[in-house]
N, C-alpha and C. Protein backbone atom coordinates (compact mmCIF):
# COMPACT_ATOMS: atom_id res chain seq x y z
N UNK A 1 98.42 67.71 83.60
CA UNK A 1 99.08 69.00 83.56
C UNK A 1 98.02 70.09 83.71
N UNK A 2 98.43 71.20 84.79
CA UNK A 2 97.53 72.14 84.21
C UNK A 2 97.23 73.37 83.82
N UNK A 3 96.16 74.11 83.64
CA UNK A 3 95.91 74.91 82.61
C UNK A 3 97.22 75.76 82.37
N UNK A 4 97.81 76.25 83.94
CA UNK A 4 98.96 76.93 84.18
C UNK A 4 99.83 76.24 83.73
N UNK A 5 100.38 75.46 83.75
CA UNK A 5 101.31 74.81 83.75
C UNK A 5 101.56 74.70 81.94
N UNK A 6 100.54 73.74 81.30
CA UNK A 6 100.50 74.04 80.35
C UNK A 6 100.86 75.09 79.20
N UNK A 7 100.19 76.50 80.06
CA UNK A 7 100.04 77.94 78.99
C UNK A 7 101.79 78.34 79.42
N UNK A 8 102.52 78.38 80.61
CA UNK A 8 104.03 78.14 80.69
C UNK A 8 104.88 77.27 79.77
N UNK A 9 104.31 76.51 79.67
CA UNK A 9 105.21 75.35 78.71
C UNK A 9 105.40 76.05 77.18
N UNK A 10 104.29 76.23 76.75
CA UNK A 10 104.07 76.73 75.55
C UNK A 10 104.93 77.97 75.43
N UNK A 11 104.84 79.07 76.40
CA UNK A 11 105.45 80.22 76.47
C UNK A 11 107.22 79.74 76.09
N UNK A 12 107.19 79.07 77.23
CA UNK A 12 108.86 78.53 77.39
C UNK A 12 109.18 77.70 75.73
N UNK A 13 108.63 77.06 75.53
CA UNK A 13 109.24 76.91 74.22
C UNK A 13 108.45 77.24 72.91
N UNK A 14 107.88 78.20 72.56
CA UNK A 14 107.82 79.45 71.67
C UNK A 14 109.07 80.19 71.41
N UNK A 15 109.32 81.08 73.16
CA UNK A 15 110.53 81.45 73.04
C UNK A 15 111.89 81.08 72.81
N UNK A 16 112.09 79.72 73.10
CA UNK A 16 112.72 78.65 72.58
C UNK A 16 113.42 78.94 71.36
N UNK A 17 112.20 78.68 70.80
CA UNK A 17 112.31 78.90 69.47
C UNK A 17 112.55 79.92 68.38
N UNK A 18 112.40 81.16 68.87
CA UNK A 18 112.38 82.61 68.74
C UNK A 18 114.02 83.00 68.67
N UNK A 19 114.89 82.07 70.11
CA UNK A 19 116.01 82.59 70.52
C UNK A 19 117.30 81.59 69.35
N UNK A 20 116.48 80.20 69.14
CA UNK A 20 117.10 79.10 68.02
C UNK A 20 117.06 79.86 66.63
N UNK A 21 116.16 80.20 66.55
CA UNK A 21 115.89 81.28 64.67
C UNK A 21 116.89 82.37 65.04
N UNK A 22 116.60 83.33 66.18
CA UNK A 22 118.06 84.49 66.08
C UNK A 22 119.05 83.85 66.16
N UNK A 23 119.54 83.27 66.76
CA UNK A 23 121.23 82.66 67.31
C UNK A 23 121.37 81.66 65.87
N UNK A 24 120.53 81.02 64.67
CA UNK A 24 120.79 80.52 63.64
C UNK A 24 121.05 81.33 62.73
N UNK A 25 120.54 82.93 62.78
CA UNK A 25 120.84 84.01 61.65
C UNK A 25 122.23 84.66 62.17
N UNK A 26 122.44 84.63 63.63
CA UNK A 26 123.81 85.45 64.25
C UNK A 26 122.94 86.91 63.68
N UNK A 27 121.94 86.87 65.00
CA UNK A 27 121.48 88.07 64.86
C UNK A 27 121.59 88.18 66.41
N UNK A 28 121.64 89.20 66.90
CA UNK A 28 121.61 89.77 68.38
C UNK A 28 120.32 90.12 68.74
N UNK A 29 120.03 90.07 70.32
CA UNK A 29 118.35 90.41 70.73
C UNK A 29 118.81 92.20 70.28
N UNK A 30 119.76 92.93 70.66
CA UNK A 30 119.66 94.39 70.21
C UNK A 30 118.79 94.42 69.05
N UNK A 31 119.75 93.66 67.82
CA UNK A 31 119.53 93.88 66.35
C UNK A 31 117.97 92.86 66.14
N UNK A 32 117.72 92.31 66.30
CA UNK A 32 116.51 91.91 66.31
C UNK A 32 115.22 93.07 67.23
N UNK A 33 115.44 93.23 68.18
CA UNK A 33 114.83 94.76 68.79
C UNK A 33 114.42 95.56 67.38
N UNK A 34 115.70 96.04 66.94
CA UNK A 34 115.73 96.90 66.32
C UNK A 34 115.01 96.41 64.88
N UNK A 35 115.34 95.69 64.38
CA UNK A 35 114.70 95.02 62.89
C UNK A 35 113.22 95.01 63.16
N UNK A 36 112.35 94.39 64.70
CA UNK A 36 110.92 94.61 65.01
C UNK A 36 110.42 95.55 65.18
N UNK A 37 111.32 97.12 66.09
CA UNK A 37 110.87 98.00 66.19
C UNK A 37 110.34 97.93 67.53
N UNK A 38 111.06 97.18 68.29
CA UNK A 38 110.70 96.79 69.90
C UNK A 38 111.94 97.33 70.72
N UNK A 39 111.67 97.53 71.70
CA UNK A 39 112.77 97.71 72.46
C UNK A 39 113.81 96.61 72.98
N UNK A 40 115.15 96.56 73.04
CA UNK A 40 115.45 95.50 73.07
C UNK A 40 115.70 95.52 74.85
N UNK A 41 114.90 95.54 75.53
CA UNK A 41 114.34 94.76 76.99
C UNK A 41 113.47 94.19 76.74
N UNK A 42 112.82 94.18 75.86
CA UNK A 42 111.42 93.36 76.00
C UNK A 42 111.84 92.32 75.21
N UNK A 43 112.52 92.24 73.98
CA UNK A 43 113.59 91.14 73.88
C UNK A 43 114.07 90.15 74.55
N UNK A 44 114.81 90.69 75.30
CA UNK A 44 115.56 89.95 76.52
C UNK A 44 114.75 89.33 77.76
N UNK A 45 113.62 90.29 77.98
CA UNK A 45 112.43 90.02 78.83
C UNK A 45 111.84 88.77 78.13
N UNK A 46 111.37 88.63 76.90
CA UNK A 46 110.49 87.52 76.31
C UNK A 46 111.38 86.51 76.38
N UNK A 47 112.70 86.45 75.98
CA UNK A 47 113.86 85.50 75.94
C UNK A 47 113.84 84.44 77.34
N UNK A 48 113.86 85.55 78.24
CA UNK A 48 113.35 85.07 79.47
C UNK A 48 112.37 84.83 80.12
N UNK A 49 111.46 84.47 79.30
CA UNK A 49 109.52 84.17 80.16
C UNK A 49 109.66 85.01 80.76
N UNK A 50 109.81 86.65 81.57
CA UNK A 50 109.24 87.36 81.89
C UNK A 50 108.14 88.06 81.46
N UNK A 51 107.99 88.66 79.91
CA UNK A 51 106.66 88.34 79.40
C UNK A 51 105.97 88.12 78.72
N UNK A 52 104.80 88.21 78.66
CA UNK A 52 103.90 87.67 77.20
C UNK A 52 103.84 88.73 76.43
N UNK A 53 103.68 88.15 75.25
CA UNK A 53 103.81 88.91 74.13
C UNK A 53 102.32 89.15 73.22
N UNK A 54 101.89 90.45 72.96
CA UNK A 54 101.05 90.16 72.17
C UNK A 54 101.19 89.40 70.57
N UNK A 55 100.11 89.29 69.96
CA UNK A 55 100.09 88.96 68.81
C UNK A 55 100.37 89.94 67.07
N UNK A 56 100.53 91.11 68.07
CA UNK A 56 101.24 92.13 66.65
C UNK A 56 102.83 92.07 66.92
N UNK A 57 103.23 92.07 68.14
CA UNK A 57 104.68 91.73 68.38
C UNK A 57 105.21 90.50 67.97
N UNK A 58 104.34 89.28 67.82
CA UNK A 58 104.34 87.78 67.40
C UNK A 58 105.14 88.47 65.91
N UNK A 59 104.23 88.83 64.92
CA UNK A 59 104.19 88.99 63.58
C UNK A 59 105.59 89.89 63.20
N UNK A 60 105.83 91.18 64.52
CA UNK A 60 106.62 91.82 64.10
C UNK A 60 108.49 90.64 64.41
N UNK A 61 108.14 90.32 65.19
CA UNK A 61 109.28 89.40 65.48
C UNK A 61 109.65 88.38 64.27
N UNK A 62 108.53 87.59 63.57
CA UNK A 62 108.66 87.05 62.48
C UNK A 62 109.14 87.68 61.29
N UNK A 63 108.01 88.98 61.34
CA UNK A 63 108.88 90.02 60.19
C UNK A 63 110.63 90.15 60.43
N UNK A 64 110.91 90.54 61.47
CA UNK A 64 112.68 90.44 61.45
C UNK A 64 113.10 89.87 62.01
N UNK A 65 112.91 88.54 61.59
CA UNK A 65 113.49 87.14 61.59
C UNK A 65 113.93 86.36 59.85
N UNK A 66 112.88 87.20 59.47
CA UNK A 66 112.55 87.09 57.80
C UNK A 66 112.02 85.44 57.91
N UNK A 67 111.19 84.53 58.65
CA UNK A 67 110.45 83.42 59.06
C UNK A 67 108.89 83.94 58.61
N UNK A 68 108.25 82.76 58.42
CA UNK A 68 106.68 82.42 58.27
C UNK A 68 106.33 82.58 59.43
N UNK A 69 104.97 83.16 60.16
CA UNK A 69 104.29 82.69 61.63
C UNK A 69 104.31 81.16 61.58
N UNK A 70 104.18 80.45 60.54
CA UNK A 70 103.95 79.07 61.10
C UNK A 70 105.54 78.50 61.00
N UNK A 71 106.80 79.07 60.89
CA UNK A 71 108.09 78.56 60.55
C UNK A 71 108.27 78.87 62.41
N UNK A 72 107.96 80.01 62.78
CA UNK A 72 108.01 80.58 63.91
C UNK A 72 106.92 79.76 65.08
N UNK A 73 106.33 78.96 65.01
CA UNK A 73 105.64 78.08 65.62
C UNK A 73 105.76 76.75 65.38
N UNK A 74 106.99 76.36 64.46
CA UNK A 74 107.35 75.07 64.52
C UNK A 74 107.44 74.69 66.24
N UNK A 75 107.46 73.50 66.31
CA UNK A 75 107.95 72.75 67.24
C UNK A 75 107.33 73.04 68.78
N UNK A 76 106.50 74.30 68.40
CA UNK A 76 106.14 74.75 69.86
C UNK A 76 105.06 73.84 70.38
């Protein structure tokens, strides 16, 4: 596999996982937007591998998720 291929995979199911934790609270990408303090396109954008996310957006997404970073990196 490679390097590309790889750093995609990971992306793709991170977000995965991001979209399994909202849709398990019956939270919406809006209301999740809004609980991070993100806009909710970039929501919907990350939902969809369009794009990467930094690592303060990582934390803020966990913050309103009410999840651990490492509950939020299960399975990835």
């Amino acid at each position: 596999m490679s390097k590309i291929s790889l750093m995609t995979d990971i992306k793709i199911r991170f977000w995965q996982r991001v979209r399994q934790l909202r849709k398990q609270k019956w939270i919406s990408q809006e209301k999740l937007a809004q609980l991070a303090g993100l806009h909710r396109t970039y929501i919907w954008n990350i939902e969809r591998w369009e794009k990467n996310v930094c690592l303060e957006n990582i934390e803020k997404i966990a913050k309103a998720l009410d999840v651990s970073l490492k509950d939020l990196f299960d399975n990835v």
